[in-house]
N, C-alpha and C. Protein backbone atom coordinates (compact mmCIF):
# COMPACT_ATOMS: atom_id res chain seq x y z
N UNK A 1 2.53 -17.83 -14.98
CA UNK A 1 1.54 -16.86 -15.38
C UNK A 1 1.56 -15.64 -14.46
N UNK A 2 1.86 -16.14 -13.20
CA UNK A 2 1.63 -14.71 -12.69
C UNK A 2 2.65 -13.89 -12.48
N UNK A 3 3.89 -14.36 -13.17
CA UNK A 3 5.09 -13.12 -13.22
C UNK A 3 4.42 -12.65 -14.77
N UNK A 4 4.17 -13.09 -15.55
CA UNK A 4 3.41 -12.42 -16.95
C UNK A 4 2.39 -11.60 -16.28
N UNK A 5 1.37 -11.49 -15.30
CA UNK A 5 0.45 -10.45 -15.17
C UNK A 5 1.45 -9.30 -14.34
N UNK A 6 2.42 -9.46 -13.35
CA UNK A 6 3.16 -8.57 -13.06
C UNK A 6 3.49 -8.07 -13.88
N UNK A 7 4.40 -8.51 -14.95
CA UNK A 7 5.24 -7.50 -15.55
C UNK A 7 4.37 -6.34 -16.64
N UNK A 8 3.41 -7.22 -16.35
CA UNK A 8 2.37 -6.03 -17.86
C UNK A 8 1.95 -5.11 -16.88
N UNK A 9 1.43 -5.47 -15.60
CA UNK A 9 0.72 -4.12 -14.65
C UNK A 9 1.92 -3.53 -13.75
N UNK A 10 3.05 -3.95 -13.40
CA UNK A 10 4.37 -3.22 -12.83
C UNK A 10 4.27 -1.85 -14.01
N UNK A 11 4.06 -1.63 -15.29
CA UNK A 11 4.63 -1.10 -16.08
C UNK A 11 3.69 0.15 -16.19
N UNK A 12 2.22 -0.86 -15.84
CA UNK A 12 1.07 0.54 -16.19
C UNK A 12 0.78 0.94 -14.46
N UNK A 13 1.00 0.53 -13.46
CA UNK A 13 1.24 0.85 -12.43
C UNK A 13 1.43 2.35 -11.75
N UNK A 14 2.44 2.54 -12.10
CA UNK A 14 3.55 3.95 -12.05
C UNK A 14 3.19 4.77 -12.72
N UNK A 15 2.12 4.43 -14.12
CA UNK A 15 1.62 6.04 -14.67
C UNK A 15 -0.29 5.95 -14.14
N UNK A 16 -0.62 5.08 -14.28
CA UNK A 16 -2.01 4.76 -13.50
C UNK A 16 -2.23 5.65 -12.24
N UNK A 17 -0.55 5.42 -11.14
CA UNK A 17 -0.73 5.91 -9.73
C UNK A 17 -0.24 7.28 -9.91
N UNK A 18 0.16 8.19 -10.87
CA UNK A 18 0.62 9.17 -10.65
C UNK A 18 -0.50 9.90 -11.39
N UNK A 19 -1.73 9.10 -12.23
CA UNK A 19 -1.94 10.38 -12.48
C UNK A 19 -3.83 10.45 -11.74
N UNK A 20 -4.04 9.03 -11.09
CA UNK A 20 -5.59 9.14 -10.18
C UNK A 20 -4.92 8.99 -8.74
N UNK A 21 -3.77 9.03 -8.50
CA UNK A 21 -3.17 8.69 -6.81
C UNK A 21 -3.25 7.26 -6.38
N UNK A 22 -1.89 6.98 -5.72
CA UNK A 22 -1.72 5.93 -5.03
C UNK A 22 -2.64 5.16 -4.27
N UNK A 23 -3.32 5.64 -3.53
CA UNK A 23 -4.61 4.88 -2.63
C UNK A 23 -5.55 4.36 -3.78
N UNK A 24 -5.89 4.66 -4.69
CA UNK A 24 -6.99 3.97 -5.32
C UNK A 24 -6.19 3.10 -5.98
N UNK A 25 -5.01 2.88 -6.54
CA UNK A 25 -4.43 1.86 -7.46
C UNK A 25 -4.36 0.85 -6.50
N UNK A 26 -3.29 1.26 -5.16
CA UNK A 26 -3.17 0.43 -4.39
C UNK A 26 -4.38 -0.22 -3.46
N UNK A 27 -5.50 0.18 -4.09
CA UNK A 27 -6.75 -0.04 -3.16
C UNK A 27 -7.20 -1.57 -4.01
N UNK A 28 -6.98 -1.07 -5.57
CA UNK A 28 -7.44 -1.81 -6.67
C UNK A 28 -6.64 -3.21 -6.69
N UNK A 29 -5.09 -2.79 -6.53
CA UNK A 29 -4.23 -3.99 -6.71
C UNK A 29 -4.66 -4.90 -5.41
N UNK A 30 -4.42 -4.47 -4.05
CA UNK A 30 -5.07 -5.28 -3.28
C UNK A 30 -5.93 -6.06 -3.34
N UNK A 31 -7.40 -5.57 -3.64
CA UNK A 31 -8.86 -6.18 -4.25
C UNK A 31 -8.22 -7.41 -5.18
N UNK A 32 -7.64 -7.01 -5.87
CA UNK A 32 -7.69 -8.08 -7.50
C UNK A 32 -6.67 -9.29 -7.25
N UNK A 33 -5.82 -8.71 -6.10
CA UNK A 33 -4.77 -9.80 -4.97
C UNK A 33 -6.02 -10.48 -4.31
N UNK A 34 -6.96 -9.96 -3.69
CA UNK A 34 -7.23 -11.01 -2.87
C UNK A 34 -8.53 -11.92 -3.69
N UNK A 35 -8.97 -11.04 -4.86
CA UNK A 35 -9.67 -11.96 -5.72
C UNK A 35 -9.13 -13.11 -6.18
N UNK A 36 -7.69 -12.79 -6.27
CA UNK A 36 -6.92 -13.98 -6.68
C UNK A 36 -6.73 -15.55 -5.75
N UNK A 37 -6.71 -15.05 -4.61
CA UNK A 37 -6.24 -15.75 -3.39
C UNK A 37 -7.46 -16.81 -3.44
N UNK A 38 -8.58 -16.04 -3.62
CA UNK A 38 -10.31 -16.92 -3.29
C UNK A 38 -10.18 -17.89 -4.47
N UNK A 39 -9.74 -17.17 -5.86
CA UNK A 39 -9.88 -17.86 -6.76
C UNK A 39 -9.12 -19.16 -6.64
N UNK A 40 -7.79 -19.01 -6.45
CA UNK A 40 -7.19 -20.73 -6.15
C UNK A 40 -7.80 -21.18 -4.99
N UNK A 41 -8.22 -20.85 -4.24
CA UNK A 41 -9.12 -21.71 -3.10
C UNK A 41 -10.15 -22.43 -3.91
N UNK A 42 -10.74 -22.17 -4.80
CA UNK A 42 -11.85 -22.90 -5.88
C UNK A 42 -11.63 -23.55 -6.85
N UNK A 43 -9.91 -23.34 -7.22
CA UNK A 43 -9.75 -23.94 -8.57
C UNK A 43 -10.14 -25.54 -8.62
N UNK A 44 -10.28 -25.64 -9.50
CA UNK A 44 -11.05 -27.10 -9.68
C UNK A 44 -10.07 -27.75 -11.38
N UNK A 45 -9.14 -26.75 -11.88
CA UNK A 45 -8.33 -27.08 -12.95
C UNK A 45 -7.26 -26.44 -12.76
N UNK A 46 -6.63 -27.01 -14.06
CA UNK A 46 -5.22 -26.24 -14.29
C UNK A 46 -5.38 -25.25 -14.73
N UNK A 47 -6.08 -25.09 -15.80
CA UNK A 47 -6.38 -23.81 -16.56
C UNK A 47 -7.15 -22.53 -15.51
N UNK A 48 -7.87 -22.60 -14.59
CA UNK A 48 -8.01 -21.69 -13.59
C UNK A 48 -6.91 -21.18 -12.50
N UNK A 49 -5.92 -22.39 -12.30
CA UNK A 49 -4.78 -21.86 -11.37
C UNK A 49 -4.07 -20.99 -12.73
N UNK A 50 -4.08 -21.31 -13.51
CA UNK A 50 -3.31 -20.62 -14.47
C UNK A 50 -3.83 -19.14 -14.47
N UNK A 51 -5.51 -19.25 -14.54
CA UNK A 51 -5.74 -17.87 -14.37
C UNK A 51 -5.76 -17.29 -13.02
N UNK A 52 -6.09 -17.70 -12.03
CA UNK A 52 -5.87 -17.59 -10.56
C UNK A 52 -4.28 -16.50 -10.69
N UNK A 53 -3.25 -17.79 -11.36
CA UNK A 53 -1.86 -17.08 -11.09
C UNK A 53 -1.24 -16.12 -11.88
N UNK A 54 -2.52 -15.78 -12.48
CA UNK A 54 -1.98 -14.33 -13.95
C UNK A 54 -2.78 -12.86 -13.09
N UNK A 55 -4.04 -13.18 -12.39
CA UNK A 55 -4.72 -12.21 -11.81
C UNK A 55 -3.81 -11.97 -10.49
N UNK A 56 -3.50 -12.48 -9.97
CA UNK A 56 -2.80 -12.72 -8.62
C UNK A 56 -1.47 -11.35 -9.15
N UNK A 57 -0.99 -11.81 -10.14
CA UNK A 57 0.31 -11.00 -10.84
C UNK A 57 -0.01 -9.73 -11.38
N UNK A 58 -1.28 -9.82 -11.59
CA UNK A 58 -1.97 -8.15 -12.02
C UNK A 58 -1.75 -7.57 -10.55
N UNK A 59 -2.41 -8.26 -9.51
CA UNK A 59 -2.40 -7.23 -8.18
C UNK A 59 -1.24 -7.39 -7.76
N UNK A 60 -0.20 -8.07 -7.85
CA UNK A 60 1.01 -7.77 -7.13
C UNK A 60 1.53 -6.57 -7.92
N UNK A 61 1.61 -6.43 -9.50
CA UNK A 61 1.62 -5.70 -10.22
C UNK A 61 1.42 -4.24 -9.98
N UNK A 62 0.22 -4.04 -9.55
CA UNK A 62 -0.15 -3.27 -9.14
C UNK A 62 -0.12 -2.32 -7.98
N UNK A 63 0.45 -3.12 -6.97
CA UNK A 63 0.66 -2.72 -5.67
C UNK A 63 2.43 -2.46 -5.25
N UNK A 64 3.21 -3.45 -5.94
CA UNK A 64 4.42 -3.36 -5.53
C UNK A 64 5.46 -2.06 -5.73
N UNK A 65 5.30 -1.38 -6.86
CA UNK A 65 5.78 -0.17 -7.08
C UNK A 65 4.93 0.90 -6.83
N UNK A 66 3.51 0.76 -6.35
CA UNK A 66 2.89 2.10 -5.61
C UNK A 66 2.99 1.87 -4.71
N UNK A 67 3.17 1.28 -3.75
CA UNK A 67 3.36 0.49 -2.58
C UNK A 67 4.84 1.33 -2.46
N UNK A 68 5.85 1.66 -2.97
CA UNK A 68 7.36 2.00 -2.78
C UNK A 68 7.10 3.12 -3.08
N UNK A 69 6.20 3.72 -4.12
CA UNK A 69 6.14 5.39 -4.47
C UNK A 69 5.46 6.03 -2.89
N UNK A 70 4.03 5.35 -2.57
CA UNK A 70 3.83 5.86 -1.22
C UNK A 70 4.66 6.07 -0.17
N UNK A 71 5.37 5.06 -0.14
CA UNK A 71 6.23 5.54 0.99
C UNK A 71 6.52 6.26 0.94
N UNK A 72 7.65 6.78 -0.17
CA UNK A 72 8.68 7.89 -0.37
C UNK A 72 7.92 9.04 -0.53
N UNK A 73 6.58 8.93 -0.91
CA UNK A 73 5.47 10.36 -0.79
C UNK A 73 5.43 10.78 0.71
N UNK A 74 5.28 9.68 1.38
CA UNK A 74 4.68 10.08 2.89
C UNK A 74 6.15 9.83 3.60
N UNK A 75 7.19 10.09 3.26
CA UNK A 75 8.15 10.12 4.25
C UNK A 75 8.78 11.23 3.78
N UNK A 76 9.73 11.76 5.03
CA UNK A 76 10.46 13.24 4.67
C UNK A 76 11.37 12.94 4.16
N UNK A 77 12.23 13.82 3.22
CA UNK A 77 13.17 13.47 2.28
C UNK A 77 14.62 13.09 3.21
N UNK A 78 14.57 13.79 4.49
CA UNK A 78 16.06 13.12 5.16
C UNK A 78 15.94 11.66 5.73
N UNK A 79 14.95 10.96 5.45
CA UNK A 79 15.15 10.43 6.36
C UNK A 79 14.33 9.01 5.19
N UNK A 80 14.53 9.20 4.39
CA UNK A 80 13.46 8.20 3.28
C UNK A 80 14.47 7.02 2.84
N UNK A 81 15.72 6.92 2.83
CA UNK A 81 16.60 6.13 2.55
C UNK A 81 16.01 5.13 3.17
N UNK A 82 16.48 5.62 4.96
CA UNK A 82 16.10 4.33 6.16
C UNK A 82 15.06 4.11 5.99
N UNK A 83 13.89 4.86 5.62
CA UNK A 83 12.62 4.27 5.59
C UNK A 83 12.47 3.21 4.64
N UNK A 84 12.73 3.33 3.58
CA UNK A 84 12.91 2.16 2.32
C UNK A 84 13.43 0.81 2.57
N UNK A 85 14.86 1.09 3.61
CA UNK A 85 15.56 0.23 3.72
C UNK A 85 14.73 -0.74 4.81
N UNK A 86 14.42 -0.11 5.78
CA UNK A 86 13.23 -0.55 6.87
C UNK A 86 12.36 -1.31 6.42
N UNK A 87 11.61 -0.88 5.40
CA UNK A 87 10.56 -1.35 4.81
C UNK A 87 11.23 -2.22 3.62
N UNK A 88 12.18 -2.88 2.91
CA UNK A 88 12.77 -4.07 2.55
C UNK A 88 12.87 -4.83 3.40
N UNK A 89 13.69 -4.56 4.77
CA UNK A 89 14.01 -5.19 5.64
C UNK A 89 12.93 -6.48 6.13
N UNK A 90 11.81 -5.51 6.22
CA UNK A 90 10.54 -6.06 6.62
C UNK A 90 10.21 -7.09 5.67
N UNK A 91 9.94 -6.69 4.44
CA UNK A 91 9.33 -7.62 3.24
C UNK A 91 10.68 -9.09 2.97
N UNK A 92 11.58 -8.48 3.48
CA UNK A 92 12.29 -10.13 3.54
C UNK A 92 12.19 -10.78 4.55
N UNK A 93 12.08 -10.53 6.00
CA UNK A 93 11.61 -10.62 6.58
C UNK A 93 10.70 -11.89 6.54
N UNK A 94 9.66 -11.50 5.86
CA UNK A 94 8.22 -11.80 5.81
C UNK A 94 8.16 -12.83 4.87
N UNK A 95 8.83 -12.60 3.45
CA UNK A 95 9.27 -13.80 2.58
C UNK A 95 10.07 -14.73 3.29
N UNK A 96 10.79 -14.57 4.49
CA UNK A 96 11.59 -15.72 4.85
C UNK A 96 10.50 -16.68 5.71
N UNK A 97 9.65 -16.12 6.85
CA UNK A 97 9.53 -16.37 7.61
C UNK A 97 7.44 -16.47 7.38
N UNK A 98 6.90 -16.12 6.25
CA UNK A 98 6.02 -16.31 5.63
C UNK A 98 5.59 -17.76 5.21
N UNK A 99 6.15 -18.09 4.47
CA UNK A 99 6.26 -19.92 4.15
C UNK A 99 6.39 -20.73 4.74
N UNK A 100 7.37 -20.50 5.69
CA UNK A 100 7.36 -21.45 7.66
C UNK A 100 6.00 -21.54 8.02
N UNK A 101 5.11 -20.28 8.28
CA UNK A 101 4.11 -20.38 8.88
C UNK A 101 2.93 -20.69 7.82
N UNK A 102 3.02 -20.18 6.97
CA UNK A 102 2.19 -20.77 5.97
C UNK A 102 2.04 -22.75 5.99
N UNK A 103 2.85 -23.04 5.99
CA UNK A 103 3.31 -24.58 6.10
C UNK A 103 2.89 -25.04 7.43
N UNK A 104 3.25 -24.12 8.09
CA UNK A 104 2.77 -24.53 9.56
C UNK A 104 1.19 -25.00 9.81
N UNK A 105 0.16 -23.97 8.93
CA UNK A 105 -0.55 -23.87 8.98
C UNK A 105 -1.35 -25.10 8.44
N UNK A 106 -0.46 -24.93 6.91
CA UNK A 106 -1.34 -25.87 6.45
C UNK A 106 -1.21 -27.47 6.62
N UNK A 107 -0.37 -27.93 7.59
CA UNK A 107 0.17 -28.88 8.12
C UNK A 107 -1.06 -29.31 9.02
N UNK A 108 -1.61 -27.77 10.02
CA UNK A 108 -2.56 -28.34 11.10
C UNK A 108 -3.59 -27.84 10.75
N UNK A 109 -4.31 -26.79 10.03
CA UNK A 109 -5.56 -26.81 9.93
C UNK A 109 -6.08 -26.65 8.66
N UNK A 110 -5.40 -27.70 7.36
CA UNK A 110 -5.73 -27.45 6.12
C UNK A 110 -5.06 -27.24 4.96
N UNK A 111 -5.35 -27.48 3.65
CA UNK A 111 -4.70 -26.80 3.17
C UNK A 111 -5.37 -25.11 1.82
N UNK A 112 -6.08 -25.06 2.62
CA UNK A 112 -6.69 -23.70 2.64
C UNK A 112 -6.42 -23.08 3.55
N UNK A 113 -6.18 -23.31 4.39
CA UNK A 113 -5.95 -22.13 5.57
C UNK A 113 -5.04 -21.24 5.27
N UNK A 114 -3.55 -21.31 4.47
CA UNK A 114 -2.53 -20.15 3.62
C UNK A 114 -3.72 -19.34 3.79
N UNK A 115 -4.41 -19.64 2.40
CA UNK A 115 -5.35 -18.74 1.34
C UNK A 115 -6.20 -17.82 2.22
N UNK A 116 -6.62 -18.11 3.07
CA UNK A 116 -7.75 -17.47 3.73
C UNK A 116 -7.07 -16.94 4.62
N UNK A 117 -6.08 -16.78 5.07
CA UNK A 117 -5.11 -15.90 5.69
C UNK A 117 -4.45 -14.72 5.13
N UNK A 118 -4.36 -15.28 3.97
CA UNK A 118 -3.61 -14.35 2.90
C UNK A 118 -5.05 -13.50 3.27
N UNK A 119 -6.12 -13.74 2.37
CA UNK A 119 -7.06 -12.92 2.24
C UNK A 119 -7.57 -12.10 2.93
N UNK A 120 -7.28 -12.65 4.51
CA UNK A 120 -7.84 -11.64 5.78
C UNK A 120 -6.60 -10.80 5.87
N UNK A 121 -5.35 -10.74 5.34
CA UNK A 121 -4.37 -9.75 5.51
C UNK A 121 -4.55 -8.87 4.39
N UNK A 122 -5.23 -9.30 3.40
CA UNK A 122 -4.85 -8.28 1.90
C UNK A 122 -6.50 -7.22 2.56
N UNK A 123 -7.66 -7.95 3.32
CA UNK A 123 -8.69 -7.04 3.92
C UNK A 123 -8.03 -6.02 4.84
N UNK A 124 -7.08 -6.29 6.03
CA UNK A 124 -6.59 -5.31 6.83
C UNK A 124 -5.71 -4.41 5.89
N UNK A 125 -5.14 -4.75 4.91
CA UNK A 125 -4.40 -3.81 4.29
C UNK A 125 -5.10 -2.64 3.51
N UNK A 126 -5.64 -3.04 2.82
CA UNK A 126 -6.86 -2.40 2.10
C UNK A 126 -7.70 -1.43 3.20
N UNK A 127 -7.75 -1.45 4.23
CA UNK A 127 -8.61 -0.78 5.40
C UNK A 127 -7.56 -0.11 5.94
N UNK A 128 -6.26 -0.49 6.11
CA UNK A 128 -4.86 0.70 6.52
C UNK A 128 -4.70 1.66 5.70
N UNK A 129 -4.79 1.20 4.13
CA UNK A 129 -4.39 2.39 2.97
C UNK A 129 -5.40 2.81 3.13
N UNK A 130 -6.48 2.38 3.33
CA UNK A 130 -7.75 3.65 2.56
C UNK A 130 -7.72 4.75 4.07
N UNK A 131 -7.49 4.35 5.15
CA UNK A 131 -6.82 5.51 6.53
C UNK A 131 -6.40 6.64 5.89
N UNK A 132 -5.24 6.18 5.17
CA UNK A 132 -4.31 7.34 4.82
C UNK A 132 -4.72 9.02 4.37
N UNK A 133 -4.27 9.98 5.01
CA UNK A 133 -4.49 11.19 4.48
C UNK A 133 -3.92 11.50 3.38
N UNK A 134 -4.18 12.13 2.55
CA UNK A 134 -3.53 12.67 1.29
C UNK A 134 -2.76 13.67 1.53
């Protein structure tokens, strides 16, 4: 389910952020990411992880290609390649070495603790973008 909520909001994403600006989409996708995160912390069925993992895919949706347009807004054009590449670098990175500690976690203090981690990172993010100058 939640590559089905990606692919419907990846699509409205890119005209959403170009025509109210990046910070509020990406403010929105965040929010509706970390609504998601709380929500499987509660699920109590299948049919809620199901929706848990379709909302979850709206905000990744939402964030992953404004998330790549910002950059390339706020970086200078000589030098935006490396920045991109930098900033992949990072996000694999983070997928590799994300799930280790995630596991780690939930090995010693739970298995909520992911979730509520996730959630206190999608809050600092949300408080970095909204920084941003236009």
């Amino acid at each position: 389910m939640k590559v089905a909520g990606m692919i419907i909001f990846i699509l409205i994403a890119g005209v959403v952020s170009d025509m109210y600006g990046r910070k509020p989409v990406l403010i929105i996708g965040f929010a509706v990411s970390t609504f998601a995160l709380f929500l499987f912390t509660r699920a109590g069925s299948f049919p809620l992880l199901l929706l848990s993992g379709f909302i979850g895919g709206v905000g990744d949706g939402l964030d992953m290609s404004t998330l790549m347009a910002l950059l390339t807004d706020l970086t200078p054009q000589n030098v935006r390649g490396g920045a991109v590449g930098l900033f992949r670098t990072f996000m694999d990175i983070g997928g590799f070495t994300g799930p280790i500690i995630y596991m780690m976690m939930f090995t010693r203090y739970g298995s909520l603790s992911p979730f509520y981690l996730g959630i206190a990172m999608y809050a600092v993010n949300i408080l970095l973008i909204a920084r941003i100058k236009n």
